[in-house]
C-alpha atoms as a PDB file:
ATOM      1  CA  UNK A   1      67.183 179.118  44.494  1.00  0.00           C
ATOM      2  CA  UNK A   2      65.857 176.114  46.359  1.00  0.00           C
ATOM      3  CA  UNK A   3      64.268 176.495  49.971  1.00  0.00           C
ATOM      4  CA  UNK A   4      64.108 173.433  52.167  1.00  0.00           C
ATOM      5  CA  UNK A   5      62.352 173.319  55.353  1.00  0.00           C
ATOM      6  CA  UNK A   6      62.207 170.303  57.651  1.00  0.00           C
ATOM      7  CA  UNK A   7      59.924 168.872  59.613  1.00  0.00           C
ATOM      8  CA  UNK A   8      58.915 166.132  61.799  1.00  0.00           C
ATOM      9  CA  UNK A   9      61.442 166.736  64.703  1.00  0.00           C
ATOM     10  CA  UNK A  10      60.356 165.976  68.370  1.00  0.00           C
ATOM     11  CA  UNK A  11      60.839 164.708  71.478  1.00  0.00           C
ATOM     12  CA  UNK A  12      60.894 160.471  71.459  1.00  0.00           C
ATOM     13  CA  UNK A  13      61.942 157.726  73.759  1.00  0.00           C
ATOM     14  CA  UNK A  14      64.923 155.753  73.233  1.00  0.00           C
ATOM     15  CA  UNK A  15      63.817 152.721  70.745  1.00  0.00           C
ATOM     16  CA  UNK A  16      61.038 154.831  69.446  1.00  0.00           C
ATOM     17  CA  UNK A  17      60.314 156.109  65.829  1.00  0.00           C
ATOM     18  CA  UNK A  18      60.260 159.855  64.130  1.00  0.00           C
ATOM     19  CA  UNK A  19      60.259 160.831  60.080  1.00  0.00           C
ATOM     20  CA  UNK A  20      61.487 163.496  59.216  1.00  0.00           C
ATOM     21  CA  UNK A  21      60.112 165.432  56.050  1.00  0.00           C
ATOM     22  CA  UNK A  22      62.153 168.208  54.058  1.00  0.00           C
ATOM     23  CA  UNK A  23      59.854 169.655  51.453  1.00  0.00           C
ATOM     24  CA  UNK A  24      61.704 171.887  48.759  1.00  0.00           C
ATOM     25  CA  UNK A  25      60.315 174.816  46.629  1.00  0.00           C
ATOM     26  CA  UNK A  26      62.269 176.647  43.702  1.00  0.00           C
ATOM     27  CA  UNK A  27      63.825 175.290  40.923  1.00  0.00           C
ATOM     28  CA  UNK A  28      60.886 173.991  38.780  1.00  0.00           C
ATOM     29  CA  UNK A  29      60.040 172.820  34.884  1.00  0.00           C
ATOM     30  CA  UNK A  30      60.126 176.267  33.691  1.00  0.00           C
ATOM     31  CA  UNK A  31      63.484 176.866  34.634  1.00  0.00           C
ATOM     32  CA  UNK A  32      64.269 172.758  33.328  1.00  0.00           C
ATOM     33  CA  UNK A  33      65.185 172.073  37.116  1.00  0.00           C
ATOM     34  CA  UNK A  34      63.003 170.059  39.659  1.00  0.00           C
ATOM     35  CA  UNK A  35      63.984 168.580  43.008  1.00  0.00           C
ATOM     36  CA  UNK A  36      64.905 165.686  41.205  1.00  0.00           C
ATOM     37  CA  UNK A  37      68.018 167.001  39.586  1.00  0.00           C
ATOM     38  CA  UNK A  38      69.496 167.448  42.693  1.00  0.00           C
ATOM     39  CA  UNK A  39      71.371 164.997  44.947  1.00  0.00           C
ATOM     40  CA  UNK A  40      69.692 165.046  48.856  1.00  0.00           C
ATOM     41  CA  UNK A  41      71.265 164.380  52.410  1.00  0.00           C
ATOM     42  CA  UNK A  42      70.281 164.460  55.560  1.00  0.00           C
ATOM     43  CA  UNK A  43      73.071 165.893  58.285  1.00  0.00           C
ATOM     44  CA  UNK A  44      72.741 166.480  61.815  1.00  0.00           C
ATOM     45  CA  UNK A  45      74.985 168.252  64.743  1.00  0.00           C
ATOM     46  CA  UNK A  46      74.614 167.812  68.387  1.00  0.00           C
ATOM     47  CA  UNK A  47      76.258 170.068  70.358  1.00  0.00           C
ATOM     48  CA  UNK A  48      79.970 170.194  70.913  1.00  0.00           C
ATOM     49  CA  UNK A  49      79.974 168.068  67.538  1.00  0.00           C
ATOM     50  CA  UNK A  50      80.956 168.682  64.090  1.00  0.00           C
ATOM     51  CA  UNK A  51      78.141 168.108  61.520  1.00  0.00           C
ATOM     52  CA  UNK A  52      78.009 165.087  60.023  1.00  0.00           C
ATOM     53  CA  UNK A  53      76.209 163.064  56.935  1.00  0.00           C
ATOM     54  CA  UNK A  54      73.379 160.781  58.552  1.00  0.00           C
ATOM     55  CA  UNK A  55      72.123 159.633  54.696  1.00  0.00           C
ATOM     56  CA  UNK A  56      72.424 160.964  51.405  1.00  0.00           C
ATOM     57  CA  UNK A  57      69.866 159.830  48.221  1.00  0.00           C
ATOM     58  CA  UNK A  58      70.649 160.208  44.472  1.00  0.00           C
ATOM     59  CA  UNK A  59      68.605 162.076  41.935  1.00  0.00           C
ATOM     60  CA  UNK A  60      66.179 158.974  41.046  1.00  0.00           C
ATOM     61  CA  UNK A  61      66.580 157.260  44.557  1.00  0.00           C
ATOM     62  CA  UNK A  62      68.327 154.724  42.902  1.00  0.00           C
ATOM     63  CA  UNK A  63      71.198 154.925  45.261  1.00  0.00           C
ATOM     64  CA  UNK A  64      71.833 155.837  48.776  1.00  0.00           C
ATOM     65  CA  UNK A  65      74.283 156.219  51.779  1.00  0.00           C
ATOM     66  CA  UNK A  66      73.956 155.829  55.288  1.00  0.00           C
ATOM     67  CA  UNK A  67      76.306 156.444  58.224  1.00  0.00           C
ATOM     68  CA  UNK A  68      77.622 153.593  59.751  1.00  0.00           C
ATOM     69  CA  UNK A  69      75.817 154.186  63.035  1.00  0.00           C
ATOM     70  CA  UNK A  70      72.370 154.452  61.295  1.00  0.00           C
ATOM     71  CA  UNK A  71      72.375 151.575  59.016  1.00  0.00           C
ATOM     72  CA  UNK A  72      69.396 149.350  59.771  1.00  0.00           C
ATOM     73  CA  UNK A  73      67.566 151.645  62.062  1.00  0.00           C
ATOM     74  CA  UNK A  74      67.219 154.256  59.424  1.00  0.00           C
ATOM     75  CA  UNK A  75      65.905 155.125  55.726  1.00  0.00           C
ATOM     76  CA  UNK A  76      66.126 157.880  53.403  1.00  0.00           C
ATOM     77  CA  UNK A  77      63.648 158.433  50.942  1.00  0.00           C
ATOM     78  CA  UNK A  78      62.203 160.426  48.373  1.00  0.00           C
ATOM     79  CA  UNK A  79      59.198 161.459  46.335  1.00  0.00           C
ATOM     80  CA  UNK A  80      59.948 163.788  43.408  1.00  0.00           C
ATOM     81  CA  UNK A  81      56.434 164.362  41.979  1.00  0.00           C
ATOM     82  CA  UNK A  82      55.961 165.817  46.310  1.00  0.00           C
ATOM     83  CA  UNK A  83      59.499 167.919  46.238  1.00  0.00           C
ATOM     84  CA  UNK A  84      59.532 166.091  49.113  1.00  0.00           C
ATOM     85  CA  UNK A  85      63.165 163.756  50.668  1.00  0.00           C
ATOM     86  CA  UNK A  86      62.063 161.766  53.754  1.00  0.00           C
ATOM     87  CA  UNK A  87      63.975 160.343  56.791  1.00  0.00           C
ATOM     88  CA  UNK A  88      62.432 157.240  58.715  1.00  0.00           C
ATOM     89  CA  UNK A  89      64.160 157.062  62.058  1.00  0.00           C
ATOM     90  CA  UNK A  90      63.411 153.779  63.752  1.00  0.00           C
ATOM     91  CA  UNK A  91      65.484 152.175  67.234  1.00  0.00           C
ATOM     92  CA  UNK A  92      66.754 155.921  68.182  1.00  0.00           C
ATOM     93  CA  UNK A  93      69.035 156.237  70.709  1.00  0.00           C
ATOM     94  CA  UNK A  94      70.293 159.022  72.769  1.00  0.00           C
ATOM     95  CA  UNK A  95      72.848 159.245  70.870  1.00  0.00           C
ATOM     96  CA  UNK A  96      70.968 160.564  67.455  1.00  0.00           C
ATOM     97  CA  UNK A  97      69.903 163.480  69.442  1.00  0.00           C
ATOM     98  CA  UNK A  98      70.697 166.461  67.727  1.00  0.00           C
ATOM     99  CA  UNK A  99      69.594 169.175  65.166  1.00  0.00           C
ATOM    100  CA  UNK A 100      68.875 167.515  61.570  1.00  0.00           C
ATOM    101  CA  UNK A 101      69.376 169.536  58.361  1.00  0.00           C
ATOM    102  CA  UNK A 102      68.729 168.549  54.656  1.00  0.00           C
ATOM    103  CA  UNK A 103      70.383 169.648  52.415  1.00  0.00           C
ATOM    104  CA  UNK A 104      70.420 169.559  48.194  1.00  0.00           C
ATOM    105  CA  UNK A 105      73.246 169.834  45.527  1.00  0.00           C
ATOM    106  CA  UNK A 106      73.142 170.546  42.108  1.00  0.00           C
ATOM    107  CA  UNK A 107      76.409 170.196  41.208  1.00  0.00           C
ATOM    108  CA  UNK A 108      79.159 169.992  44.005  1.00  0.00           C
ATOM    109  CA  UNK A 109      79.957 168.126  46.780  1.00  0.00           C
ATOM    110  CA  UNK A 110      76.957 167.385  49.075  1.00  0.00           C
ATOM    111  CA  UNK A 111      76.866 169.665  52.142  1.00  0.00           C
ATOM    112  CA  UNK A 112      79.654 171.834  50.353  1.00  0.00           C
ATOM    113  CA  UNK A 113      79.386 175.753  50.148  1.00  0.00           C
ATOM    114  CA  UNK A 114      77.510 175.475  47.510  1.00  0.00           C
ATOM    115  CA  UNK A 115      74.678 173.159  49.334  1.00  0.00           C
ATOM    116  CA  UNK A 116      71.452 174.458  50.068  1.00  0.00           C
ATOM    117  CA  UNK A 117      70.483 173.978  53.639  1.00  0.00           C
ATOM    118  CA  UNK A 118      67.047 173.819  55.246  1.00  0.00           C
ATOM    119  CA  UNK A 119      66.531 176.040  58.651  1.00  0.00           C
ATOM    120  CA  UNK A 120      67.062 172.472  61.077  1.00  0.00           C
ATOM    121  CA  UNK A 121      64.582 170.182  63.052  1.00  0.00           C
ATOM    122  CA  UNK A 122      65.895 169.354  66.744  1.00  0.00           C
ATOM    123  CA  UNK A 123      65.621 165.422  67.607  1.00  0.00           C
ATOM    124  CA  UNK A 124      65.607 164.891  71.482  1.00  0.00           C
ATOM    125  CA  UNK A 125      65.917 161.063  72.553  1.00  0.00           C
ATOM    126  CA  UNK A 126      65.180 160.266  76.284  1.00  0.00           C
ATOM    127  CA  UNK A 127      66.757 157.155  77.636  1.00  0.00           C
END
């Protein structure tokens, strides 16, 4: 019931910058559910590698997670009253090239079956 699409994606040199935006549409007041009751990450999969969980942000914000290799250079966000989780990407390297999904949960495990997914936005670092 929620659609997410990304944005944002591009072509940058290494040590540059790119946000990412995934806006969501769906669950709203009328059905008691808003973006907000849903738990947000940010994956991404370069070829010939398994997906994996760049950053993940609670319901209010309040808490978040980052992947080892990303902490410091990058930042999730989000902006419930927009329907709208944001990824700052600062210092990329080559090595964050790859296609970046968001993804929402409602109840389960985040990126789980049950895990919406947004269509991907492809990052390309040159070096």
């Amino acid at each position: 019931q929620v659609q997410l699409v990304e944005s944002g994606g591009g072509l940058v040199q290494a040590g540059g910058s790119l946000r990412l935006s995934c806006a969501a549409s769906g669950r709203t007041v009328d059905s008691g559910r808003t973006l907000s009751t849903y738990t947000v990450g940010w994956f991404r999969q370069a070829p010939g590698k398994e997906r994996e969980l760049v950053a993940a942000i609670s319901r209010s914000g309040g808490s978040t997670h980052y992947a080892d290799s990303v902490k410091g250079r990058f930042t999730i966000s989000r902006d419930n009253a927009k329907n709208t989780v944001y990824l700052q990407m600062n210092s990329l390297k080559a090595e964050d090239a790859a296609v970046y999904y968001c993804a929402a949960e409602l109840d389960g495990t985040l990126g789980g079956d049950s895990s919406y997914w947004g269509q991907g936005t492809q990052v390309t670092v040159s070096s």
